[in-house]
PDB file of N, CA and C in Angstrom:
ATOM      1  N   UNK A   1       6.021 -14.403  16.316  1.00  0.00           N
ATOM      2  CA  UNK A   1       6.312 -15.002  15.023  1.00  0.00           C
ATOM      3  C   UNK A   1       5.060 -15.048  14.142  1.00  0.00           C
ATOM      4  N   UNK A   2       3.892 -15.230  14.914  1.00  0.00           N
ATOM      5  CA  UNK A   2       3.059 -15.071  13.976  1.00  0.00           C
ATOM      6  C   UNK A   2       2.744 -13.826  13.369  1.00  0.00           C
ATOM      7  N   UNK A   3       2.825 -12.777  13.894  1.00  0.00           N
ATOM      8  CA  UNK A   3       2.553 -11.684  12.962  1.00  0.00           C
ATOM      9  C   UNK A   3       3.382 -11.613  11.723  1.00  0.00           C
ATOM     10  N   UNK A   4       4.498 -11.917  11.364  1.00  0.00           N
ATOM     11  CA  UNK A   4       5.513 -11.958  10.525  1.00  0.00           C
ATOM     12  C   UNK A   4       4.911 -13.026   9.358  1.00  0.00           C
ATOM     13  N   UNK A   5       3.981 -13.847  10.112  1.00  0.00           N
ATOM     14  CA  UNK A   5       3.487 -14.854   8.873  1.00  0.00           C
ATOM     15  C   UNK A   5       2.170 -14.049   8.203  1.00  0.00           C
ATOM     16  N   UNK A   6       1.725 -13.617   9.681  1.00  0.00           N
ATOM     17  CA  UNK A   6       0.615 -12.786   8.336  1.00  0.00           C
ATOM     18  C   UNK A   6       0.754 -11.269   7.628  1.00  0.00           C
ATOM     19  N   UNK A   7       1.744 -10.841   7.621  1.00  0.00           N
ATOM     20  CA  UNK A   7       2.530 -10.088   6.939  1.00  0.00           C
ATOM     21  C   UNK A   7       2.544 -10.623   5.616  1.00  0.00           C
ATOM     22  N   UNK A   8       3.508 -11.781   5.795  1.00  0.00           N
ATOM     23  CA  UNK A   8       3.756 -12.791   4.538  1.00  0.00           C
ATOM     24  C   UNK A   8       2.874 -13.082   4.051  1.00  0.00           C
ATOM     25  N   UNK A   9       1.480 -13.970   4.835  1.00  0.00           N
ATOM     26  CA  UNK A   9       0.612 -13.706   3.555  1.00  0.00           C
ATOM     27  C   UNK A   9      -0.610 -12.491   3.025  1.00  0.00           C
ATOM     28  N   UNK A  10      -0.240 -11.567   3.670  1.00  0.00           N
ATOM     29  CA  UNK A  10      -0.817  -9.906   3.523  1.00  0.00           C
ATOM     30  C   UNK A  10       0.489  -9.601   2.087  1.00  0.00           C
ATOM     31  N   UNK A  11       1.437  -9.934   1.860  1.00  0.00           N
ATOM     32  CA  UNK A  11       2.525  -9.555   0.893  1.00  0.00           C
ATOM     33  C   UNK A  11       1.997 -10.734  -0.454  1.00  0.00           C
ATOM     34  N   UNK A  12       1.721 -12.239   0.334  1.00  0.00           N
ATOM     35  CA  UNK A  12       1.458 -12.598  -1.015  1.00  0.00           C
ATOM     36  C   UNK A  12       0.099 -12.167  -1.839  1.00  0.00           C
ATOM     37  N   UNK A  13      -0.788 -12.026  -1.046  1.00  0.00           N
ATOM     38  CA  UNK A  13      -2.151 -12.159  -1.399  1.00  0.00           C
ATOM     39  C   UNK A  13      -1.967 -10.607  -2.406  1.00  0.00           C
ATOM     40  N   UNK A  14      -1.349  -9.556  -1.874  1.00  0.00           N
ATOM     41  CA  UNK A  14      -0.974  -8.534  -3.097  1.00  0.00           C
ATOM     42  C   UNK A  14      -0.076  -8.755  -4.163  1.00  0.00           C
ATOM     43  N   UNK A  15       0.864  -9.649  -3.389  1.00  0.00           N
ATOM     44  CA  UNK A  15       1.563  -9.605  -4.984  1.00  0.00           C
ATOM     45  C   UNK A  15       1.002 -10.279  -5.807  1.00  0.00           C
ATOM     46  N   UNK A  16      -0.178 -11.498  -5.554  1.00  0.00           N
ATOM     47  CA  UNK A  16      -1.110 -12.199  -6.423  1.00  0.00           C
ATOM     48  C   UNK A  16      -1.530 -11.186  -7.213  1.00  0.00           C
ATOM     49  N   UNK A  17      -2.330 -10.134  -6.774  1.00  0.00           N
ATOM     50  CA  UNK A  17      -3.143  -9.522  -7.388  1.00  0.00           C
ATOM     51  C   UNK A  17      -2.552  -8.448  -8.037  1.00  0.00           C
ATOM     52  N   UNK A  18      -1.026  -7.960  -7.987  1.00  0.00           N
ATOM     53  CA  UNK A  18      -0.694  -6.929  -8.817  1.00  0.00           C
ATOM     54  C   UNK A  18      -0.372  -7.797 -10.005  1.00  0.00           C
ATOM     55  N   UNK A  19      -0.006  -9.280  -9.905  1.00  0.00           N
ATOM     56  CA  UNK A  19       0.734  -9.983 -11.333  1.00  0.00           C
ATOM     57  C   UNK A  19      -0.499 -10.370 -12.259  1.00  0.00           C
ATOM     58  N   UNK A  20      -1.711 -10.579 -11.754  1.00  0.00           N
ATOM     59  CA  UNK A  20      -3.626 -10.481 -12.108  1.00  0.00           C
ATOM     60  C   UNK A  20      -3.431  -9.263 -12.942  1.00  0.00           C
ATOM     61  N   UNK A  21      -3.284  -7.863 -12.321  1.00  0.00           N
ATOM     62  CA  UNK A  21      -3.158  -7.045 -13.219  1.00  0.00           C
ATOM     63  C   UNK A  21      -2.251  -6.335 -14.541  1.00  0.00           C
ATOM     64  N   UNK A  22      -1.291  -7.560 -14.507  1.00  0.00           N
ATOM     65  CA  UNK A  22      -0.366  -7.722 -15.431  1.00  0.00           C
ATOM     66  C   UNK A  22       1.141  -7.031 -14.616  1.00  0.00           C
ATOM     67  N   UNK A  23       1.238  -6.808 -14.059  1.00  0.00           N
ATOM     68  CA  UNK A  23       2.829  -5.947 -13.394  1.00  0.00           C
ATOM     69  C   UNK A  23       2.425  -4.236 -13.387  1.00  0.00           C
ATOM     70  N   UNK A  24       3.973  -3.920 -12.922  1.00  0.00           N
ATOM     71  CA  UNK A  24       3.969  -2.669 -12.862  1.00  0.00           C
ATOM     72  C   UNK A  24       4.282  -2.071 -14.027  1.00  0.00           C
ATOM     73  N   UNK A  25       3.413  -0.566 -14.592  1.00  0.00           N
ATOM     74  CA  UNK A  25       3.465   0.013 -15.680  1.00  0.00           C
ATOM     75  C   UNK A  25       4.580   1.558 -15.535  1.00  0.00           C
ATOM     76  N   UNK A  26       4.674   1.512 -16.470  1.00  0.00           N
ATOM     77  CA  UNK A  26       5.362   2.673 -16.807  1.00  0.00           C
ATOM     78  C   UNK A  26       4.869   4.013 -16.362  1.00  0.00           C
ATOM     79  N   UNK A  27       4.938   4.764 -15.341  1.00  0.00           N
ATOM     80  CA  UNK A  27       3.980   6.316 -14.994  1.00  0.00           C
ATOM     81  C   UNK A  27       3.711   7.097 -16.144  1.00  0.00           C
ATOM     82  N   UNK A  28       2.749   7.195 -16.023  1.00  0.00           N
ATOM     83  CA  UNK A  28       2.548   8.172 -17.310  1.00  0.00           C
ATOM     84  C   UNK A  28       2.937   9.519 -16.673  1.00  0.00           C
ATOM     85  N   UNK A  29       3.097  10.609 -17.974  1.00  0.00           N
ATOM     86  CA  UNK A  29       3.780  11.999 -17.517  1.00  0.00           C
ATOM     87  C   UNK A  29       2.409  12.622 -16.776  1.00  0.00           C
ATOM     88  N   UNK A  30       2.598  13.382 -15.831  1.00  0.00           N
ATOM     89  CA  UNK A  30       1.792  14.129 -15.060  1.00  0.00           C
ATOM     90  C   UNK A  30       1.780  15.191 -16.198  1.00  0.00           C
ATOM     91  N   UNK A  31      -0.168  15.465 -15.932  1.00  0.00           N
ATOM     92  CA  UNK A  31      -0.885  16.435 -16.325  1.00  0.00           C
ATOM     93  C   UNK A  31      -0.681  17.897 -15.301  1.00  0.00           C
ATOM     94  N   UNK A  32      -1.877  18.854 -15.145  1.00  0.00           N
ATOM     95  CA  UNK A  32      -1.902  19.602 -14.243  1.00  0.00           C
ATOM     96  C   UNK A  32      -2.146  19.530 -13.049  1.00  0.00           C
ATOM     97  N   UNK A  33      -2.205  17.805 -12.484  1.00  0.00           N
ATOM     98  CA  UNK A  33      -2.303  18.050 -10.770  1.00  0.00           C
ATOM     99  C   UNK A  33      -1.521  17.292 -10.885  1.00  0.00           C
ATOM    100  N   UNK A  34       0.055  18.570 -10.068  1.00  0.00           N
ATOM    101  CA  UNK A  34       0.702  17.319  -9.396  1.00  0.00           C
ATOM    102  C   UNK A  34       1.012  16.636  -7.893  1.00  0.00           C
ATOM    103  N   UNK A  35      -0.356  16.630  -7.222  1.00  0.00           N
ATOM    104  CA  UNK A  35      -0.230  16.314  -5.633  1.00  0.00           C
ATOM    105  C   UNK A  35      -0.961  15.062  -5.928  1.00  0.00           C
ATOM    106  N   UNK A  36      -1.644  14.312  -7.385  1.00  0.00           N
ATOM    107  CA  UNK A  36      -2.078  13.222  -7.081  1.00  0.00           C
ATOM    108  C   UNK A  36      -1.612  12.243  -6.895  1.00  0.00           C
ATOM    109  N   UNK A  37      -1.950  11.248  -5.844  1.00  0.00           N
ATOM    110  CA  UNK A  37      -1.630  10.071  -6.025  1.00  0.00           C
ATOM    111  C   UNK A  37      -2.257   8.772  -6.514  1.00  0.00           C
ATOM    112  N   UNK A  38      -2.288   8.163  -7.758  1.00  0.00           N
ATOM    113  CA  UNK A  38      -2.340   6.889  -7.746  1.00  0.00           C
ATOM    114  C   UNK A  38      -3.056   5.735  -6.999  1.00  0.00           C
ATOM    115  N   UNK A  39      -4.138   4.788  -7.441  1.00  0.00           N
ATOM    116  CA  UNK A  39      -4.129   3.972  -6.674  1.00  0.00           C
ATOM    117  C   UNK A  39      -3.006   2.872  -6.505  1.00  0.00           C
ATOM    118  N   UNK A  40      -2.763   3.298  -7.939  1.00  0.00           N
ATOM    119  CA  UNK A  40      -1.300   2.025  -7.598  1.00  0.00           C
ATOM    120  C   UNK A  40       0.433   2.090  -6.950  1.00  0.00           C
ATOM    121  N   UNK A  41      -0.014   3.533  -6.679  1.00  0.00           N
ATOM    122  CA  UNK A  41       1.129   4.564  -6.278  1.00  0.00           C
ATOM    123  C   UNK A  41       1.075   3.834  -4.612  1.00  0.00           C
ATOM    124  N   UNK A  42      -0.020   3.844  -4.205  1.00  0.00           N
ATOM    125  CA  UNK A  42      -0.552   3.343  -2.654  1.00  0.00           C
ATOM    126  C   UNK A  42      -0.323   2.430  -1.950  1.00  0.00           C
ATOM    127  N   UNK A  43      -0.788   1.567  -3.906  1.00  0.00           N
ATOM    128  CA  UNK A  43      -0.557  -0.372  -3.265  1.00  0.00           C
ATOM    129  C   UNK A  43       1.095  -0.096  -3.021  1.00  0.00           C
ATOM    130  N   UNK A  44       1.718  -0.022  -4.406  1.00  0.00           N
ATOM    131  CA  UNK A  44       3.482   0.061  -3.915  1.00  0.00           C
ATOM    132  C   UNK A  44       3.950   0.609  -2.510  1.00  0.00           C
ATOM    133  N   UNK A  45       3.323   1.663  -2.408  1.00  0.00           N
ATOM    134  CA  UNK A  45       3.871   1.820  -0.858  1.00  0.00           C
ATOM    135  C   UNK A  45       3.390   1.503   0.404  1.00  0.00           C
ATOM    136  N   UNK A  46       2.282   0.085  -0.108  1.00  0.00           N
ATOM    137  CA  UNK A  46       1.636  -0.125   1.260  1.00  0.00           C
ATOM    138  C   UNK A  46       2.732  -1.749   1.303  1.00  0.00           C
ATOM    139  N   UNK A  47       3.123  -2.305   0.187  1.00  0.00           N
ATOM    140  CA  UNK A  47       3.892  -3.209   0.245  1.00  0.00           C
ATOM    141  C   UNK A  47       5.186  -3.069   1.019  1.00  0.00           C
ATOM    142  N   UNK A  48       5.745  -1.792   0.502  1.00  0.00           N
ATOM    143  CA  UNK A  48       7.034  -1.823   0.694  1.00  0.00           C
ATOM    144  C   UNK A  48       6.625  -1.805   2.159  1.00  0.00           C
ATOM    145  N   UNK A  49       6.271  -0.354   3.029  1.00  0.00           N
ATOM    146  CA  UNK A  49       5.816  -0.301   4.054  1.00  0.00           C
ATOM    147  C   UNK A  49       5.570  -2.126   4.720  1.00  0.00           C
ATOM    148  N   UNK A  50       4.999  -2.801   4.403  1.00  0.00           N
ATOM    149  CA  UNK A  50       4.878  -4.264   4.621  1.00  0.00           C
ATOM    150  C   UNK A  50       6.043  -5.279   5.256  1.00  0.00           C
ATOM    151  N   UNK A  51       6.668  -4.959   3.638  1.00  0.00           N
ATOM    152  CA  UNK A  51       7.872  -5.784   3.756  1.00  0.00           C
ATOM    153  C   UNK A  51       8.858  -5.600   4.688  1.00  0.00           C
ATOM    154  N   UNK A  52       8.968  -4.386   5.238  1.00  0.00           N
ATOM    155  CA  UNK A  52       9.689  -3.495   6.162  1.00  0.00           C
ATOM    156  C   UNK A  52       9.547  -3.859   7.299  1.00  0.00           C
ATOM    157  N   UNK A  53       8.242  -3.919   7.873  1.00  0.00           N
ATOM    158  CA  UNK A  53       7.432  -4.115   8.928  1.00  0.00           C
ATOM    159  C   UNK A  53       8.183  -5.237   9.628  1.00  0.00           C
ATOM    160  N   UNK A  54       7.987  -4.972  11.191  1.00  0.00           N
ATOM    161  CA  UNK A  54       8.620  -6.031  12.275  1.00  0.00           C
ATOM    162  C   UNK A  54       7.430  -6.967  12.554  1.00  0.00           C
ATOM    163  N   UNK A  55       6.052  -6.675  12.266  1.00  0.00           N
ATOM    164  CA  UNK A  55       4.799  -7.340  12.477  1.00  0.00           C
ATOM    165  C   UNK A  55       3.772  -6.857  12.241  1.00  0.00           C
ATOM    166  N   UNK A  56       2.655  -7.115  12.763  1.00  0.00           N
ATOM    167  CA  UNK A  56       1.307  -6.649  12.074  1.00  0.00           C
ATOM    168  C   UNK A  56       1.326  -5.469  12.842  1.00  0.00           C
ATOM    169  N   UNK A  57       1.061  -5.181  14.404  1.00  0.00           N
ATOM    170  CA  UNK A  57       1.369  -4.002  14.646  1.00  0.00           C
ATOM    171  C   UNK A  57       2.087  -3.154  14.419  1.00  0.00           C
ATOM    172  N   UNK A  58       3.761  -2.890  14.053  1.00  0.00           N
ATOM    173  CA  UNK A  58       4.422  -2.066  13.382  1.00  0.00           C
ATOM    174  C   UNK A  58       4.270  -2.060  12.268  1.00  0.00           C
ATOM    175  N   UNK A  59       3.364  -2.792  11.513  1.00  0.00           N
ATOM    176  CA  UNK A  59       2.932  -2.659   9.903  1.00  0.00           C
ATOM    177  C   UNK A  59       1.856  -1.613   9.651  1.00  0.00           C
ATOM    178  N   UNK A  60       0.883  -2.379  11.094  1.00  0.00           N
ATOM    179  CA  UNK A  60      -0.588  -1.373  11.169  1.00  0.00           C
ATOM    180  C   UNK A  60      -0.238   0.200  11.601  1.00  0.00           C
ATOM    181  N   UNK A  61       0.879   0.470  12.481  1.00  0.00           N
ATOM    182  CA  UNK A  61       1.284   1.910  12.783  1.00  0.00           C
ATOM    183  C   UNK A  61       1.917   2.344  11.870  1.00  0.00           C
ATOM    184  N   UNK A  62       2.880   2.048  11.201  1.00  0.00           N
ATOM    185  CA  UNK A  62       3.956   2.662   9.955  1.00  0.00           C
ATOM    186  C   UNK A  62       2.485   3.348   8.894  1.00  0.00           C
ATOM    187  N   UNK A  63       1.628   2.430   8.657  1.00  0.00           N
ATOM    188  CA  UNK A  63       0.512   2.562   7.595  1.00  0.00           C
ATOM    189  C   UNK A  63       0.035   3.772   7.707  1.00  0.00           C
ATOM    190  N   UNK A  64      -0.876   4.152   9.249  1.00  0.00           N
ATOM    191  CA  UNK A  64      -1.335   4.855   9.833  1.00  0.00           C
ATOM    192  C   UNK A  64      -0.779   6.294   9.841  1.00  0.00           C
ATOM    193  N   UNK A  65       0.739   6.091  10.250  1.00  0.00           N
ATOM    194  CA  UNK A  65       1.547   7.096  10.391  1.00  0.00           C
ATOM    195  C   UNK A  65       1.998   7.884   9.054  1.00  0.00           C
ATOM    196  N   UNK A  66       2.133   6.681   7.702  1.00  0.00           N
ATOM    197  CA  UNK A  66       2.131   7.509   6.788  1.00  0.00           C
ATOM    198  C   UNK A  66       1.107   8.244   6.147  1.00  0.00           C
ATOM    199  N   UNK A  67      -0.058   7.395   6.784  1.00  0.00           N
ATOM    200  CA  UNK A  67      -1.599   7.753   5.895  1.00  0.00           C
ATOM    201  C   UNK A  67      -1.558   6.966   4.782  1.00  0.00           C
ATOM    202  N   UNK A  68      -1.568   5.491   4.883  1.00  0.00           N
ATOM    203  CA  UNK A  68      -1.719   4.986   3.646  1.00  0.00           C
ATOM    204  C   UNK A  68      -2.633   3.745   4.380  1.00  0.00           C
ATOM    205  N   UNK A  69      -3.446   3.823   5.445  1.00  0.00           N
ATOM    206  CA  UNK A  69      -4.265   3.033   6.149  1.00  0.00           C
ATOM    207  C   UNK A  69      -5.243   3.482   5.361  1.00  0.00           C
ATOM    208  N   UNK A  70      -6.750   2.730   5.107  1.00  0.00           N
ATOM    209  CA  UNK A  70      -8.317   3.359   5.067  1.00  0.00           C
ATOM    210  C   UNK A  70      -8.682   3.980   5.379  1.00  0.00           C
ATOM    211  N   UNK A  71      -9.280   5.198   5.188  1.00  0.00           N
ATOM    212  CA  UNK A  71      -9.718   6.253   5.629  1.00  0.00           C
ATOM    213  C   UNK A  71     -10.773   5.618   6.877  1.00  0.00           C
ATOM    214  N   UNK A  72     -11.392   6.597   8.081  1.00  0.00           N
ATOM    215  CA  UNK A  72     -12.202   5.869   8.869  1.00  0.00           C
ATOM    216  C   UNK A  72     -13.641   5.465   8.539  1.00  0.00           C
ATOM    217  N   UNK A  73     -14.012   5.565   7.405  1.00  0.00           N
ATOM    218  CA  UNK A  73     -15.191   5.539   6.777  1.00  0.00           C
ATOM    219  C   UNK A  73     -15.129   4.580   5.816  1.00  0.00           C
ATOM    220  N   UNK A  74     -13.570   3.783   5.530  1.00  0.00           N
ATOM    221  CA  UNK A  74     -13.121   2.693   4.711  1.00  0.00           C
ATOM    222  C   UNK A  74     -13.397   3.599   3.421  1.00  0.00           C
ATOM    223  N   UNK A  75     -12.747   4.651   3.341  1.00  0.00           N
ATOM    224  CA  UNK A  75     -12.957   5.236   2.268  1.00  0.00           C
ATOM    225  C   UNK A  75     -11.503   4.974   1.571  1.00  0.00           C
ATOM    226  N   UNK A  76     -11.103   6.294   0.526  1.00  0.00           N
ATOM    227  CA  UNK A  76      -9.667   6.567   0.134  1.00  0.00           C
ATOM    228  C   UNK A  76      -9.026   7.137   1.398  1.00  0.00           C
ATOM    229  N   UNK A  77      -7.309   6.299   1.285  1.00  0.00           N
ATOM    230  CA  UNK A  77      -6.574   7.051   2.793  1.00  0.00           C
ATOM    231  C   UNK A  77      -6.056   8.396   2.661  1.00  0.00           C
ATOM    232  N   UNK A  78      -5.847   8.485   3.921  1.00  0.00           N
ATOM    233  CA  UNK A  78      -5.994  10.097   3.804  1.00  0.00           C
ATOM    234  C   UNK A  78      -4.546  10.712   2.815  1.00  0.00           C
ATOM    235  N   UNK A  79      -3.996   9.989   2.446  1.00  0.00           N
ATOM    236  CA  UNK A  79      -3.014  10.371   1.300  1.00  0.00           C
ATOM    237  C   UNK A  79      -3.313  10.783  -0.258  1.00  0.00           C
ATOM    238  N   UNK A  80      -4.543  10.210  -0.306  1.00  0.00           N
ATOM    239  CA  UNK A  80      -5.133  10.514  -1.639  1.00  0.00           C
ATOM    240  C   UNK A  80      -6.475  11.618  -1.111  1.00  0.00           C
ATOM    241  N   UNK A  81      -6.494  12.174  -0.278  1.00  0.00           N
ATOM    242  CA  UNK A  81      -7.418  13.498  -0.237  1.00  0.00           C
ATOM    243  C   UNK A  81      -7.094  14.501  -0.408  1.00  0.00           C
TER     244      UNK A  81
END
């Protein structure tokens, strides 16, 4: 049960900070690259991925598995390379 709480507050502590940045915006039309992704393309799918989640470990593998974890250098994940 506890992983499910810190899920919950891993979900609030982002949704704090996306409503900080005023909400979600409108995509702008793609230029000539279209394999980029977004940093905010990331957060959305590290939430949803979240919300989904049975706990911190099936949160931390789903992440991993999609590539939307930190790179191992705590860089950009490997979805945005």
């Amino acid at each position: 049960m506890s992983g499910s709480l810190e899920v919950r507050k891993f979900l609030f502590t982002q949704d704090d900070g996306m409503s900080q940045r005023g909400g979600p915006n409108v995509p702008a039309q793609r230029n000539g690259e279209p394999s980029r992704i977004s940093d905010d393309q990331v957060h959305r799918a590290r939430l949803a991925v979240a919300r989904s989640a049975l706990g911190t470990e099936d949160c931390r593998m789903l992440l991993d598995m999609l590539g939307l974890s930190p790179g191992e250098d705590g860089g950009a994940p490997p979805v945005q390379r």
